[in-house]
Protein backbone atom coordinates (compact mmCIF):
# COMPACT_ATOMS: atom_id res chain seq x y z
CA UNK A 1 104.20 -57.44 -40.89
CA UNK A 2 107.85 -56.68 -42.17
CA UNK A 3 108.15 -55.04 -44.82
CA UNK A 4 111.58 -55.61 -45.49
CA UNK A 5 111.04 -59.80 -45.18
CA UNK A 6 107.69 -59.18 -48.01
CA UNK A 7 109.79 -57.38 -50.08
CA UNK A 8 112.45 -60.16 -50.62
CA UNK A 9 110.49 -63.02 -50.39
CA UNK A 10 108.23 -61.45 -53.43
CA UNK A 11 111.21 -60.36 -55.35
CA UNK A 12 112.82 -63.94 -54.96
CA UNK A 13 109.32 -65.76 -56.05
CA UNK A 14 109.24 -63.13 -59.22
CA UNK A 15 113.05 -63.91 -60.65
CA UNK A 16 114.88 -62.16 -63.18
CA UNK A 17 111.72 -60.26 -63.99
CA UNK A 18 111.69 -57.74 -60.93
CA UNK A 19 109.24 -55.92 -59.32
CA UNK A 20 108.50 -51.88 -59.89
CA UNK A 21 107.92 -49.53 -57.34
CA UNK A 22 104.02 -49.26 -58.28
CA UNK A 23 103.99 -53.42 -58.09
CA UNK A 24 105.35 -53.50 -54.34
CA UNK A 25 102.72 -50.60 -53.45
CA UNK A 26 99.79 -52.25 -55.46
CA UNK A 27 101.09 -55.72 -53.60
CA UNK A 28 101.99 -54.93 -49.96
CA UNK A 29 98.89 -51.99 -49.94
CA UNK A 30 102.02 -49.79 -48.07
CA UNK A 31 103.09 -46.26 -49.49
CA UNK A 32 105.76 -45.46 -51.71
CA UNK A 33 107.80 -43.68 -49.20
CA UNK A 34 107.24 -46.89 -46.87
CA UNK A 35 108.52 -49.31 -49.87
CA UNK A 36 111.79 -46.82 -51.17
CA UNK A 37 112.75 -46.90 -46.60
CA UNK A 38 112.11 -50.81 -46.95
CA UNK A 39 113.94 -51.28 -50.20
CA UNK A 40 116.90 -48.99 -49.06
CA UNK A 41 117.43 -50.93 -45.62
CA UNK A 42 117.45 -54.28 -48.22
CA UNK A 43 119.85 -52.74 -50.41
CA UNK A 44 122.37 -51.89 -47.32
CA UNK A 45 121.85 -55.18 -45.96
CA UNK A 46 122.59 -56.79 -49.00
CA UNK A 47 125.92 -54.89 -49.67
CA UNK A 48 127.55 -56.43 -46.42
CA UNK A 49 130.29 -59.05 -47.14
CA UNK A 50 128.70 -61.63 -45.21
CA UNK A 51 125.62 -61.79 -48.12
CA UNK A 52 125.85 -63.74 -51.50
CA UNK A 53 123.35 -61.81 -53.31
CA UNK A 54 122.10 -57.85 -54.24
CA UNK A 55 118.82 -55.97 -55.15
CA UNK A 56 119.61 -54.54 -58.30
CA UNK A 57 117.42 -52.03 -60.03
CA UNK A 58 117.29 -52.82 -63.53
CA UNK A 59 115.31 -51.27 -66.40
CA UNK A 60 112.70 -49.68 -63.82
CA UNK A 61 112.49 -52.86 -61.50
CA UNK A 62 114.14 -54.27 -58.53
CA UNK A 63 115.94 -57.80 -58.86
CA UNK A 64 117.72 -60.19 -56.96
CA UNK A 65 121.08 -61.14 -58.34
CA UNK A 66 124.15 -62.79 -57.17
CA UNK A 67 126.92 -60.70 -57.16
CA UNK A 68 129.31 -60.32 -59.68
CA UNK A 69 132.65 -60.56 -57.10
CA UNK A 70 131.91 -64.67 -56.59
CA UNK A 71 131.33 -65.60 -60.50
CA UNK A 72 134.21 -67.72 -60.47
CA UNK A 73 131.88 -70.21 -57.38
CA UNK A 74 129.37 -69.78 -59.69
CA UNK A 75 131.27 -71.25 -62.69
CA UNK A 76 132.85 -73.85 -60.55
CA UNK A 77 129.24 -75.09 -59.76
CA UNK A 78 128.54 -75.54 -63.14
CA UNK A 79 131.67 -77.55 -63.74
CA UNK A 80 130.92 -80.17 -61.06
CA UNK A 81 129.82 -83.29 -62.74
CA UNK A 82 127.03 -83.70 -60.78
CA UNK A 83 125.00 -79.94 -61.17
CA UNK A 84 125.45 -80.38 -64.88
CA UNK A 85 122.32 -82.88 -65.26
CA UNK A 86 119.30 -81.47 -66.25
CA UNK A 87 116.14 -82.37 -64.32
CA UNK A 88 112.81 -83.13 -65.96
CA UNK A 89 111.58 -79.36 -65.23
CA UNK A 90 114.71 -77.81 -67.16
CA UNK A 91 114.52 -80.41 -69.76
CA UNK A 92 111.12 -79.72 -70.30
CA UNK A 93 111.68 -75.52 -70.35
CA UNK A 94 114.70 -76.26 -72.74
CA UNK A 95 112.45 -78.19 -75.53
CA UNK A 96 109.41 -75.44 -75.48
CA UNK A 97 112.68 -73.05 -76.15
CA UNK A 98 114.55 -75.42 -79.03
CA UNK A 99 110.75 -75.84 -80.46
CA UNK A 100 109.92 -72.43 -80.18
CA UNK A 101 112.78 -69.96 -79.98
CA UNK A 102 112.72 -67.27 -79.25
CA UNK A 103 110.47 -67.14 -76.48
CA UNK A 104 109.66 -65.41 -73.79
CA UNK A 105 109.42 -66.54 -69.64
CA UNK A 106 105.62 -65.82 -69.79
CA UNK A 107 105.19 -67.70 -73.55
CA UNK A 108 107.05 -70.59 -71.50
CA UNK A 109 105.28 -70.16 -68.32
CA UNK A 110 101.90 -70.58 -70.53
CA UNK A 111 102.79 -73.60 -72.31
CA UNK A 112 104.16 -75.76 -69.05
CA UNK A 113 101.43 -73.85 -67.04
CA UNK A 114 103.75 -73.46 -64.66
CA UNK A 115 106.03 -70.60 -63.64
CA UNK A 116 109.99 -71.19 -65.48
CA UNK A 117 111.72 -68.23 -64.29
CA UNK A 118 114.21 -70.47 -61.98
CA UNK A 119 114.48 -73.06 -64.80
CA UNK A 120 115.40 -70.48 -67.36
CA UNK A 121 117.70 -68.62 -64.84
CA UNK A 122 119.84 -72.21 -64.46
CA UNK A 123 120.02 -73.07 -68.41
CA UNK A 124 121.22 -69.50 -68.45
CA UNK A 125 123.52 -69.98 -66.37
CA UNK A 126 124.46 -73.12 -67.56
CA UNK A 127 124.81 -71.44 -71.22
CA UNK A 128 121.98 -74.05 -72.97
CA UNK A 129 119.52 -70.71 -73.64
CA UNK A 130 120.65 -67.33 -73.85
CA UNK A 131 119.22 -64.02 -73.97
CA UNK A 132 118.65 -62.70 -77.94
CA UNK A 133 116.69 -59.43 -77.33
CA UNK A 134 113.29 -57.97 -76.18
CA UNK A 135 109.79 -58.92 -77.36
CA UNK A 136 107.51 -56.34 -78.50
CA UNK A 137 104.62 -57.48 -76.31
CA UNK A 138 104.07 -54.58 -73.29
CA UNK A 139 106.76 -54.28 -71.11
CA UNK A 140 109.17 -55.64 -73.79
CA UNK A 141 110.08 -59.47 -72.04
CA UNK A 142 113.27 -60.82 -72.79
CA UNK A 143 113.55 -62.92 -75.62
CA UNK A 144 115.53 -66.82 -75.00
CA UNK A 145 117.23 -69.34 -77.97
CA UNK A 146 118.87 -71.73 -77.50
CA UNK A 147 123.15 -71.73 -77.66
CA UNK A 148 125.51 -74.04 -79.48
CA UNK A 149 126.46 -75.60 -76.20
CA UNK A 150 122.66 -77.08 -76.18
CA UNK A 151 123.52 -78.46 -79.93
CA UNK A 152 126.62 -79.66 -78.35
CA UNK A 153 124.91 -81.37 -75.37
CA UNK A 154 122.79 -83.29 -76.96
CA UNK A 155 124.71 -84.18 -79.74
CA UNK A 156 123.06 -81.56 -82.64
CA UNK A 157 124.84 -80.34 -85.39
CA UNK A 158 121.86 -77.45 -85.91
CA UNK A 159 118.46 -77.26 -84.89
CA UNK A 160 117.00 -79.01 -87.71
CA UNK A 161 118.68 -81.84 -86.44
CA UNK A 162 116.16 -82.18 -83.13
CA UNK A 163 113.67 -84.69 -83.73
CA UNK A 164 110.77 -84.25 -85.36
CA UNK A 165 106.96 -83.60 -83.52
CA UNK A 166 105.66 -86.78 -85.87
CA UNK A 167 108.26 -88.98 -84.60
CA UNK A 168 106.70 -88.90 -80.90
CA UNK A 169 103.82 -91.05 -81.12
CA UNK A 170 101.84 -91.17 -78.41
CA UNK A 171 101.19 -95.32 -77.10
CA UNK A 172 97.65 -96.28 -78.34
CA UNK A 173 95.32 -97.02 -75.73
CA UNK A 174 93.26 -99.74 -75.78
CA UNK A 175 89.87 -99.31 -76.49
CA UNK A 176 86.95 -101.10 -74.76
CA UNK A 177 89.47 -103.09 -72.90
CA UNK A 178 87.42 -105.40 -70.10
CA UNK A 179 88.81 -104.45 -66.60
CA UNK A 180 89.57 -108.34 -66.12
CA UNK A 181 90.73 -109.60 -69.03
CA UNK A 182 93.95 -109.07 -68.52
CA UNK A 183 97.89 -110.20 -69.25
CA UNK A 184 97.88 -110.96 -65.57
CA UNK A 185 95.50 -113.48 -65.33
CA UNK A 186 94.82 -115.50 -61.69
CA UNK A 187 95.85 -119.26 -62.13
CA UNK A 188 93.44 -121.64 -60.01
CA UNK A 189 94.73 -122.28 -57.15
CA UNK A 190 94.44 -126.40 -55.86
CA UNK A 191 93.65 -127.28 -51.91
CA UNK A 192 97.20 -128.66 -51.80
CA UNK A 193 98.79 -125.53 -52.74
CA UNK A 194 97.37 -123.71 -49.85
CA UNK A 195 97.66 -126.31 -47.37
């Protein structure tokens, strides 16, 4: 196993929340001197001009960030045309945000039931959600609202302004529908049409 390879592939899959020391012992079973030798070589690797992103440690855990000397790529990226669409996943983070602010990743994670943290790291970056402060829940999560360039977006003056839960009505279904009675029924067909 290398150590150096677990290490970033489980801080990329965790995000902006990071990883302590005791989480990469508790994960990889290794020893903390192993993990601080691994993280260091990381770290140096990392620094070399030839890489895009750092390990940062950041309120007692390591992160993966991009590094601060190319922000001006990063901010051309979001200017293209194209990367400023939202897919379904980010449009679907955004609303459990506008619905719900503030929020935390986790409070997200649990209403999609899926994990946000690269979703909420792109409408970060693209300025829709921003962060507002820490939660009191253990560990103290950061806290996500939305920003007036989501109002903007979509065309909001303020928040009270989004559309209303009652206004989404779900289709009715029909009940104790037969299987074949149906729009699309099957015209008789004559022996001259087939032949």
């Amino acid at each position: 196993m290398n150590l150096e390879a677990v290490i970033e592939g489980l801080l990329f899959v965790v995000g902006e929340e990071g990883l302590s020391l005791d989480q990469l012992v508790e994960v990889t079973g290794k020893e903390l001197d192993e993990i601080k030798i691994a993280l260091t070589k990381l770290r140096e690797e990392y620094e070399k001009d030839s890489r895009g992103i750092r390990i940062h440690f950041l309120g007692d855990k390591f992160k993966l960030t991009t590094k601060k000397e190319h922000k001006e790529f990063y901010k051309k990226l979001i200017e293209i045309p194209g990367t400023n669409t939202l897919s379904q996943a980010a449009l679907e983070t955004l609303a459990i945000i506008a619905y719900n602010e503030p929020l935390t990743r986790l409070q997200v994670d649990e209403i999609r039931g899926v994990s946000s943290s690269q979703m909420i790291r792109k409408l970060v970056a693209k300025n829709f959600i921003k962060e507002v402060g820490r939660s009191e829940e253990p560990g103290r999560p950061i806290l996500y609202k939305t920003t007036h360039e989501f109002l903007d977006y979509f065309g909001l003056a303020t928040m009270d302004d989004l559309p209303k839960f009652e206004d989404f009505k779900e289709p009715e279904s029909p009940t104790n529908m037969d299987l074949y009675d149906s729009k699309y029924k099957e015209e008789p067909v004559t022996q001259e049409e087939i032949l």
